[in-house]
C-alpha atoms as a PDB file:
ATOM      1  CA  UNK A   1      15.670 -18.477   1.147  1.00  0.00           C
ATOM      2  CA  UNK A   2      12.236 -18.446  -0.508  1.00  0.00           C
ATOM      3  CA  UNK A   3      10.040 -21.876  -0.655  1.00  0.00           C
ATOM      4  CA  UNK A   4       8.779 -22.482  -4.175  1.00  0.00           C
ATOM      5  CA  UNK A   5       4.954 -24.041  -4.428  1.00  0.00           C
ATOM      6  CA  UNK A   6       2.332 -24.121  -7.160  1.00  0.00           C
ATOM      7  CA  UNK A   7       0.781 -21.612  -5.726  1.00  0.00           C
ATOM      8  CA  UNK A   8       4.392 -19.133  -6.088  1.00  0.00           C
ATOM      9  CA  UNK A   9       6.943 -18.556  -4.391  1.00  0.00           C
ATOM     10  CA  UNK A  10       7.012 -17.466   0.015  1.00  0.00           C
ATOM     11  CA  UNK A  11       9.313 -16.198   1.981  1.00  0.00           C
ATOM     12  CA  UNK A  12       9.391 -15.969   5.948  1.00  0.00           C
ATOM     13  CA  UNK A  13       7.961 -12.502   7.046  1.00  0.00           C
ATOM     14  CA  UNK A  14      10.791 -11.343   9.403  1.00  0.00           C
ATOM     15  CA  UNK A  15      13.165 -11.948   6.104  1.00  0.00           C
ATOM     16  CA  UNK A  16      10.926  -8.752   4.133  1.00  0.00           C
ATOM     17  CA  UNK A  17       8.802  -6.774   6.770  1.00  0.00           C
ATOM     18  CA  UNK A  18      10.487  -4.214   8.530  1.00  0.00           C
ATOM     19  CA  UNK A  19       8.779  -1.396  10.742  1.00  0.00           C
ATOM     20  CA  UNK A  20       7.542   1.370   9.114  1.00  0.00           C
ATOM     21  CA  UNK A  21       7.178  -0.324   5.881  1.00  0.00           C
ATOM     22  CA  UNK A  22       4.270   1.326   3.738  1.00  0.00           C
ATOM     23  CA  UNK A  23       1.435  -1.291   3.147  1.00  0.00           C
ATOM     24  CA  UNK A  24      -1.157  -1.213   0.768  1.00  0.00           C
ATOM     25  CA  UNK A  25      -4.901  -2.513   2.622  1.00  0.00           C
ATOM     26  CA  UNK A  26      -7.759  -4.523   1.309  1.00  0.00           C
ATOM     27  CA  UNK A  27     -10.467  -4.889   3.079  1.00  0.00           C
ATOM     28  CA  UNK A  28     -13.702  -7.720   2.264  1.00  0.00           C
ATOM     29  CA  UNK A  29     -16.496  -6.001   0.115  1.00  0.00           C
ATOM     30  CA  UNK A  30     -14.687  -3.122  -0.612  1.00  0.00           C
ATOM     31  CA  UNK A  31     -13.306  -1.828  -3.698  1.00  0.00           C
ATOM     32  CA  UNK A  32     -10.428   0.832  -2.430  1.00  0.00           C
ATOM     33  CA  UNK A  33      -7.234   0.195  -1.171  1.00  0.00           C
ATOM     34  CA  UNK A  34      -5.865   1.770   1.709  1.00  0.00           C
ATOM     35  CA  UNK A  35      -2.817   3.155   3.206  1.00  0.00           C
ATOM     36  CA  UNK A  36      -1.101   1.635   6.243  1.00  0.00           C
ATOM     37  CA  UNK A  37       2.340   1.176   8.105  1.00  0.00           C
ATOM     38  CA  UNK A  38       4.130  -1.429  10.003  1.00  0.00           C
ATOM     39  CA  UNK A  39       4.037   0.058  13.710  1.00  0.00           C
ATOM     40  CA  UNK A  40       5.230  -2.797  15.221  1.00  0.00           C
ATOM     41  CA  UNK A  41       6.566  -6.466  14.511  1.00  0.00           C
ATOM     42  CA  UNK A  42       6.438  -8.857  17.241  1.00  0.00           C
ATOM     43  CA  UNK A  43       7.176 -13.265  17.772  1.00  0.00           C
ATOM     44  CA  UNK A  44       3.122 -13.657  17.051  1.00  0.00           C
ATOM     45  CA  UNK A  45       1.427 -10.327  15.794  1.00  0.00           C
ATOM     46  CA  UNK A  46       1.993  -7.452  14.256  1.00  0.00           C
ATOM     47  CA  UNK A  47       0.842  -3.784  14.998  1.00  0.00           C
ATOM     48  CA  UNK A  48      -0.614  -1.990  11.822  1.00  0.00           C
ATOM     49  CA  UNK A  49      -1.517   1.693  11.806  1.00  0.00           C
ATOM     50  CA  UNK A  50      -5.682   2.185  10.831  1.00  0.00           C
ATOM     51  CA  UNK A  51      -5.592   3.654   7.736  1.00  0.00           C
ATOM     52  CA  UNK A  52      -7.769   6.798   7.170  1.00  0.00           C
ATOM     53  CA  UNK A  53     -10.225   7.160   3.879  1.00  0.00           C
ATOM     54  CA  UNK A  54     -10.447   9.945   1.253  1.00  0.00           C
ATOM     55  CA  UNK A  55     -12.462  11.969   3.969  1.00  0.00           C
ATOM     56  CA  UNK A  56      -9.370  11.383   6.900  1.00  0.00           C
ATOM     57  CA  UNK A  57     -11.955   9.188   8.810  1.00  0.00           C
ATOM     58  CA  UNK A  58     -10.488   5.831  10.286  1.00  0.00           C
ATOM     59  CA  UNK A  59     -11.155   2.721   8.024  1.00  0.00           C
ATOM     60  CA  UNK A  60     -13.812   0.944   9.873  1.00  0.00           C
ATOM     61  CA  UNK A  61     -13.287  -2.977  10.269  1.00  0.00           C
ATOM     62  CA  UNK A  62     -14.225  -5.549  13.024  1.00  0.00           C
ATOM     63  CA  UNK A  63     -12.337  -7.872  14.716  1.00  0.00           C
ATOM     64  CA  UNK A  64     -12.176 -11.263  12.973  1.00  0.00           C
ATOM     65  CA  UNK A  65     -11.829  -9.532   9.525  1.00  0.00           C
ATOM     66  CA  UNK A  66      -9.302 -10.540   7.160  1.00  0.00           C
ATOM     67  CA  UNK A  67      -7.070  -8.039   5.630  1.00  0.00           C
ATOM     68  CA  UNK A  68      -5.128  -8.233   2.701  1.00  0.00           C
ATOM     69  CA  UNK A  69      -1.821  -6.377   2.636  1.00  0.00           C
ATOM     70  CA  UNK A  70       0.673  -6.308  -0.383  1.00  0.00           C
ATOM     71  CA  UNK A  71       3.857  -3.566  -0.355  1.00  0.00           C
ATOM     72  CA  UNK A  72       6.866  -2.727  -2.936  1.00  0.00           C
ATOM     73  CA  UNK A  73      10.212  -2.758  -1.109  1.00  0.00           C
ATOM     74  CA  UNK A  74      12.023  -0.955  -3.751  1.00  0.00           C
ATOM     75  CA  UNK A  75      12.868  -4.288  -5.144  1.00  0.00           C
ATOM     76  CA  UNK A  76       9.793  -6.983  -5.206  1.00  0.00           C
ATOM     77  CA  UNK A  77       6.118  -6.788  -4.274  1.00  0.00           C
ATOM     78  CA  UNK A  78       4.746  -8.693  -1.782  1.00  0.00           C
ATOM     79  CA  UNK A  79       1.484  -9.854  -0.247  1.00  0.00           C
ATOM     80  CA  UNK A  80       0.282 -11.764   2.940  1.00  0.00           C
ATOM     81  CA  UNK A  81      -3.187 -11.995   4.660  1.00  0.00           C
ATOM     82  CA  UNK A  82      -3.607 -11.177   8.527  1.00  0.00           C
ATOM     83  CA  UNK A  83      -7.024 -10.803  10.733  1.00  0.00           C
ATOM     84  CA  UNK A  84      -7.195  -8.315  13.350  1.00  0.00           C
ATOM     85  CA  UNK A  85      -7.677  -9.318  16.926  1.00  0.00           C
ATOM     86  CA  UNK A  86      -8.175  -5.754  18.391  1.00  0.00           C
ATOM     87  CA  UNK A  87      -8.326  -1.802  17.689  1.00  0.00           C
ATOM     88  CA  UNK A  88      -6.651   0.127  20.213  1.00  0.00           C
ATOM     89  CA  UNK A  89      -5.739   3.954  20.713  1.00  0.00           C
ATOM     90  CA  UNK A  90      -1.730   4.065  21.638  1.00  0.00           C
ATOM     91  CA  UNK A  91      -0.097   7.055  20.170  1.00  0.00           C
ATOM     92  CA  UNK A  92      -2.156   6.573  17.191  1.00  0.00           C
ATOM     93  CA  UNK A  93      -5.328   4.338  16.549  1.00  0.00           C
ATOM     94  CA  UNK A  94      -3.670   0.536  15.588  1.00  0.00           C
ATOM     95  CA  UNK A  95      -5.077  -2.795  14.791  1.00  0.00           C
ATOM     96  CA  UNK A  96      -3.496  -5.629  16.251  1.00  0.00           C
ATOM     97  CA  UNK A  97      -2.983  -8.607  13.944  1.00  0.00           C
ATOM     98  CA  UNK A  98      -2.090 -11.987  14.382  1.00  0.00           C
ATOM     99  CA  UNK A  99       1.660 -12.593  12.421  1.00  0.00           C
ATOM    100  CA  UNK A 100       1.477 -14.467   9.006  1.00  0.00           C
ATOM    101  CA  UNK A 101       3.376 -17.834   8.668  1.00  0.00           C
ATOM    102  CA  UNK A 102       4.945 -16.852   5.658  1.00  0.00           C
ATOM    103  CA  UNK A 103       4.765 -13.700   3.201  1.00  0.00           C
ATOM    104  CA  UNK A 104       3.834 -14.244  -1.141  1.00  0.00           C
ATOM    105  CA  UNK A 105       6.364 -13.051  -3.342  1.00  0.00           C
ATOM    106  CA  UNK A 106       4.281 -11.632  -6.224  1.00  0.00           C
ATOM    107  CA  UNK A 107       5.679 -12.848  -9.543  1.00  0.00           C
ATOM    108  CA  UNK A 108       5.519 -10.316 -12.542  1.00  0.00           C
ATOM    109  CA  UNK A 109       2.171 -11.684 -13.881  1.00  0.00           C
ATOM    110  CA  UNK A 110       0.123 -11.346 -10.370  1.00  0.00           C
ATOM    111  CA  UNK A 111      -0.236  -7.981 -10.673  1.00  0.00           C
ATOM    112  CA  UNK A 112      -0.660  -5.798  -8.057  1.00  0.00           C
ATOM    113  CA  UNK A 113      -2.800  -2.881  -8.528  1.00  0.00           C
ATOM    114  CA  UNK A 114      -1.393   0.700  -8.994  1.00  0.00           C
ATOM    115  CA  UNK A 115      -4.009   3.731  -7.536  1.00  0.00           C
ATOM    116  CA  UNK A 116      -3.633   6.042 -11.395  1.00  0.00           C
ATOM    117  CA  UNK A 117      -5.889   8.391 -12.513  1.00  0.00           C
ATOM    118  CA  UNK A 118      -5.763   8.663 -16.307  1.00  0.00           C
ATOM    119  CA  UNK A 119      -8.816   9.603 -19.080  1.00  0.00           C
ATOM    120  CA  UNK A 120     -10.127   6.697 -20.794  1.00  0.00           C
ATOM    121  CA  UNK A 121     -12.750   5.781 -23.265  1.00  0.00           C
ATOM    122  CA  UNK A 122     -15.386   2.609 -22.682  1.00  0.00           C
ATOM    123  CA  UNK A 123     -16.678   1.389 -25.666  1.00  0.00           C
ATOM    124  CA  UNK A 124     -20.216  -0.924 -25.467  1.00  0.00           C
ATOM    125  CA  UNK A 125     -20.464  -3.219 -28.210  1.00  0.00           C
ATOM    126  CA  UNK A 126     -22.842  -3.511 -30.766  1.00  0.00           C
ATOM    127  CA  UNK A 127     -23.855   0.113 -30.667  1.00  0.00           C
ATOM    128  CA  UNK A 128     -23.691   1.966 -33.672  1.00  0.00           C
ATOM    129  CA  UNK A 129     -20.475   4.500 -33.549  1.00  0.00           C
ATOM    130  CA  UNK A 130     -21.970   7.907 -31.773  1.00  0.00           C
ATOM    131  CA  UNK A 131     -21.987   9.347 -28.725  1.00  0.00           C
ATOM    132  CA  UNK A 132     -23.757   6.871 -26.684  1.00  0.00           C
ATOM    133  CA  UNK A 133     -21.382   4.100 -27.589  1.00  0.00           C
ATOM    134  CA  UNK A 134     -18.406   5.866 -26.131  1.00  0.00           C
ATOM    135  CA  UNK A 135     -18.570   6.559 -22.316  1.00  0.00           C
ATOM    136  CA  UNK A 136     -15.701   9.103 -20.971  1.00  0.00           C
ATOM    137  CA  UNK A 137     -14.371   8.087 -17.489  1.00  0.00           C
ATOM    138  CA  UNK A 138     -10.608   7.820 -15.835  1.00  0.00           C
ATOM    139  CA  UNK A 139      -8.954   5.091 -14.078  1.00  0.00           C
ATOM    140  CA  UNK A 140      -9.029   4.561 -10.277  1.00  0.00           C
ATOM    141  CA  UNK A 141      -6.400   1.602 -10.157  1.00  0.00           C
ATOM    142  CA  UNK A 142      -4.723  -0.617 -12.842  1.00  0.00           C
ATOM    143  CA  UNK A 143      -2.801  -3.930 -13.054  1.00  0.00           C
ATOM    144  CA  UNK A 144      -1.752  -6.108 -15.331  1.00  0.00           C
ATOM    145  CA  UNK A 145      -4.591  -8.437 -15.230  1.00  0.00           C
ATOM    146  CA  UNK A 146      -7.236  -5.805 -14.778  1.00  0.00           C
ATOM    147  CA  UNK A 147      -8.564  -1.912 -14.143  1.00  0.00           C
ATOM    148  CA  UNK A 148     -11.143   0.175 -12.349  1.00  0.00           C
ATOM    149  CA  UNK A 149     -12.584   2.714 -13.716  1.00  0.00           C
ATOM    150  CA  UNK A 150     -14.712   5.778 -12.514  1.00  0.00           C
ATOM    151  CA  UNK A 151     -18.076   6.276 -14.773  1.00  0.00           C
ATOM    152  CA  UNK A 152     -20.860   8.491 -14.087  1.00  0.00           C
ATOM    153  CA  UNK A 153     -22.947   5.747 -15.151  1.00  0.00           C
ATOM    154  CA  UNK A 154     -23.182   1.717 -14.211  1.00  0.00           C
ATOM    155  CA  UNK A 155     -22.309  -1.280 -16.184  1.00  0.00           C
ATOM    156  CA  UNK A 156     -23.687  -4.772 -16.089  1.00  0.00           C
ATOM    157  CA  UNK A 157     -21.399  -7.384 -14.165  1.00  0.00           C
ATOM    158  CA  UNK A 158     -20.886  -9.731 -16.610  1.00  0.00           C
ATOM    159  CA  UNK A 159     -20.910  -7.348 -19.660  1.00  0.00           C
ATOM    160  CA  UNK A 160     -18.097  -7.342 -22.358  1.00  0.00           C
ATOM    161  CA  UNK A 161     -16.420  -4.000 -23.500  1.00  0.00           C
ATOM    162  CA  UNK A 162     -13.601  -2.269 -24.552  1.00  0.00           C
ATOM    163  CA  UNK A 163     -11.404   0.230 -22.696  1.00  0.00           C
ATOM    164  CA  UNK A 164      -8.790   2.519 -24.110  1.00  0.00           C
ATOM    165  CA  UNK A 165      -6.325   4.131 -22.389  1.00  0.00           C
ATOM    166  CA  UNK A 166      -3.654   6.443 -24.224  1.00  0.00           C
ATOM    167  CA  UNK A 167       0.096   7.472 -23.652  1.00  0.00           C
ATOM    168  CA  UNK A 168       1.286   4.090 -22.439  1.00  0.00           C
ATOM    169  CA  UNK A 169       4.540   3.926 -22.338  1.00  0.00           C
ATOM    170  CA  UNK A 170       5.897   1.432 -24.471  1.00  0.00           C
ATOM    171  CA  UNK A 171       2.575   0.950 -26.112  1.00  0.00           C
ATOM    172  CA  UNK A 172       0.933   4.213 -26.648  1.00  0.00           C
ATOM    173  CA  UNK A 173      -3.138   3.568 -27.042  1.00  0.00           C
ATOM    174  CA  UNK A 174      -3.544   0.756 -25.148  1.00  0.00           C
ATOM    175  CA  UNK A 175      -6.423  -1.015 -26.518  1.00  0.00           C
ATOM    176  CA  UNK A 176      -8.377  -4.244 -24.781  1.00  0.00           C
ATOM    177  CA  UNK A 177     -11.438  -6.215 -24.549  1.00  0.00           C
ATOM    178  CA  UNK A 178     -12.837  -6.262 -20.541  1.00  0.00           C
ATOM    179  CA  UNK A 179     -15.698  -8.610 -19.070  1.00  0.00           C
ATOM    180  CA  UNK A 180     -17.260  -6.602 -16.018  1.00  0.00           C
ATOM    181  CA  UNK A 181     -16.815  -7.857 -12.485  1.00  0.00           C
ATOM    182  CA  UNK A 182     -17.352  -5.508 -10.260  1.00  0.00           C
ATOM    183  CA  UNK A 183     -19.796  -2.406 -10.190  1.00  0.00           C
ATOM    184  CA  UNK A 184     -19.807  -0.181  -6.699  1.00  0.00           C
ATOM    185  CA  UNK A 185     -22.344   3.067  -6.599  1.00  0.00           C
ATOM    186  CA  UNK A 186     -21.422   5.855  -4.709  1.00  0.00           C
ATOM    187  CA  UNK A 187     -21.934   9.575  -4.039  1.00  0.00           C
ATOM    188  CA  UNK A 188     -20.020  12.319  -4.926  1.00  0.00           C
ATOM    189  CA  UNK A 189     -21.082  15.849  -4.389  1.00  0.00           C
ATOM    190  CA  UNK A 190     -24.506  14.947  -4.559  1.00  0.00           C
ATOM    191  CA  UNK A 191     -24.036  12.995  -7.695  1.00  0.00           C
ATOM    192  CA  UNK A 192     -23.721   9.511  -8.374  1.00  0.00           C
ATOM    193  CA  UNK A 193     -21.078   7.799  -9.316  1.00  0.00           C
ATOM    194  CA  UNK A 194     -19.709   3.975 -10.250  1.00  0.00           C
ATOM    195  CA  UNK A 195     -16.445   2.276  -9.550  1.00  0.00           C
ATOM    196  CA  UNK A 196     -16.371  -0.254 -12.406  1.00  0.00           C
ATOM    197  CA  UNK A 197     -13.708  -3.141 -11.743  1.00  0.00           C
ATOM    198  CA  UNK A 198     -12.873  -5.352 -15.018  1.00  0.00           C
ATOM    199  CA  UNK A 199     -10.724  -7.802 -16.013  1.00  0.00           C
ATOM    200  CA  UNK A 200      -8.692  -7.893 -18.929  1.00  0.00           C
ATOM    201  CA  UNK A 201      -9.565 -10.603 -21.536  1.00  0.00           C
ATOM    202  CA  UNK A 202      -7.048 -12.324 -24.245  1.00  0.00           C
ATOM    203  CA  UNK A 203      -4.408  -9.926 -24.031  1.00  0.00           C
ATOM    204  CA  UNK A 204      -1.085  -9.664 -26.128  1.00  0.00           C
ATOM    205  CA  UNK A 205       1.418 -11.309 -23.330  1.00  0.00           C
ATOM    206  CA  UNK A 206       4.200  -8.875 -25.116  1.00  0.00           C
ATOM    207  CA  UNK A 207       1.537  -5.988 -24.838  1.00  0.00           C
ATOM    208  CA  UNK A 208       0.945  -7.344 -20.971  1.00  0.00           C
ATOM    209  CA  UNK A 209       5.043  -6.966 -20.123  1.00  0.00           C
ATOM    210  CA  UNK A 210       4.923  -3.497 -21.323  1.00  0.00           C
ATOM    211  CA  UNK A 211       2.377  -2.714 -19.540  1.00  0.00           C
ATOM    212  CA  UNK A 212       3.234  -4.275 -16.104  1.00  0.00           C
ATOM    213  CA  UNK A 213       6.773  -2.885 -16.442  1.00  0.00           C
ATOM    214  CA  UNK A 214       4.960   0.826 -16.891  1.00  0.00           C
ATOM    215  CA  UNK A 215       3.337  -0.428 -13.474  1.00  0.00           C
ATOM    216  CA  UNK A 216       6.395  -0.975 -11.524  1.00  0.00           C
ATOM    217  CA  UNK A 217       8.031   1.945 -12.896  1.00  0.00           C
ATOM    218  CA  UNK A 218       4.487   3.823 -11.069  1.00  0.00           C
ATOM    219  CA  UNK A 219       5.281   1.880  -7.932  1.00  0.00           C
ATOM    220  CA  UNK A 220       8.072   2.500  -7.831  1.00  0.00           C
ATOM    221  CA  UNK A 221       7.827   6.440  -8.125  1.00  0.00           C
ATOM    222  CA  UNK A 222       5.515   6.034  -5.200  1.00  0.00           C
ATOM    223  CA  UNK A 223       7.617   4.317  -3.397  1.00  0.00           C
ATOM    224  CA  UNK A 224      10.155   7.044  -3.631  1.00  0.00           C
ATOM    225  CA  UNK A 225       7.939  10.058  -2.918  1.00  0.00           C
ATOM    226  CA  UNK A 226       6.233   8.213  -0.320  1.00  0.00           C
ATOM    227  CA  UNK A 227      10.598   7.670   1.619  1.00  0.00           C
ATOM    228  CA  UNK A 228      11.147  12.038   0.241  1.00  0.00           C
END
């Protein structure tokens, strides 16, 4: 039985996480999410496979750092916090965590991201219509409170524009006003490159539904290639 708080609604962690369950990591200060799996589940801690980046190289993290894990279990997404205590090489490289007291059931308008790459079209304000008021990028990860998205070019945290995003389903062009929050450089191939994060602002609430329900339906596809 879940406990119900202002905060949402918790259930006891041995009641949802099973071994081998596919977790989705977040890590302080940085803007991907990561694969991991439940190696291990024990009275006090639990054993977490490192998760490897986009180049196979082990996710680097020190002891004392708090992770943020959410998963799908077919059903309901959850999401609890953990800090690791060690990294050790067993059959594979693991953290050990400690065990959280109790696990967040996310409710339908928490929104958990979704890793989807999809074209899109930024459009700055107050720029007369041409070229250089339109910037051409694709998602990196989308919820229903907010997206990434992967420009060639940065954006000012703070700044307000609009992102559109076609072949919704349910919607079709999905249309919305976004204030910048988050702007990470990187390199790719020798070329730079921005991970823009921004949160949606005065959305339709119907228009929000359809959207998170076209979320699940993604999780849940990679839920079921991830089991096949």
């Amino acid at each position: 039985m879940g406990l119900s708080t202002a905060q949402g609604v918790f259930v006891r962690p041995d009641s949802v996480l099973k071994q081998g369950q596919r977790l989705e990591i977040s890590l302080p200060d940085d803007d991907g999410t990561f694969v991991s799996t439940v190696e291990e589940i024990g009275d006090g801690n639990l054993v977490l496979a490192v998760p490897f980046d986009e180049d196979r190289c082990p996710v680097m993290a020190s002891t004392d750092t708090n992770v943020i894990c959410s998963f799908f279990d077919g059903y309901s997404h959850y999401k609890f916090d953990v800090e690791i205590l060690r990294k050790v090489r067993e059959n594979i490289l693991v953290w050990h965590t400690d065990k959280p007291e109790k696990v967040q059931k996310i409710q339908k308008r928490e929104f958990v991201r979704v890793k989807t790459s999809q074209p899109l079209v930024v459009r700055l304000p107050h720029v007369e219509e041409t070229s250089e008021s339109m910037l051409f990028g694709n998602s990196v990860d989308l919820s229903g409170g907010g997206i990434c998205i992967l420009l060639d070019r940065p954006l000012e945290i703070g700044s307000s524009v609009s992102v559109e995003l076609d072949n919704i389903p349910g919607i079709g062009l999905f249309n919305v006003a976004v204030t910048v929050v988050r702007c990470v450089e990187f390199e790719e191939k020798g070329n730079k490159e921005y991970h823009v994060g921004a949160k949606f602002d005065h959305i339709n609430p119907k228009i929000q539904d359809k959207l998170v329900n076209y979320i699940f339906d993604l999780q849940r596809k990679s839920s079921h290639n991830v089991k096949h």
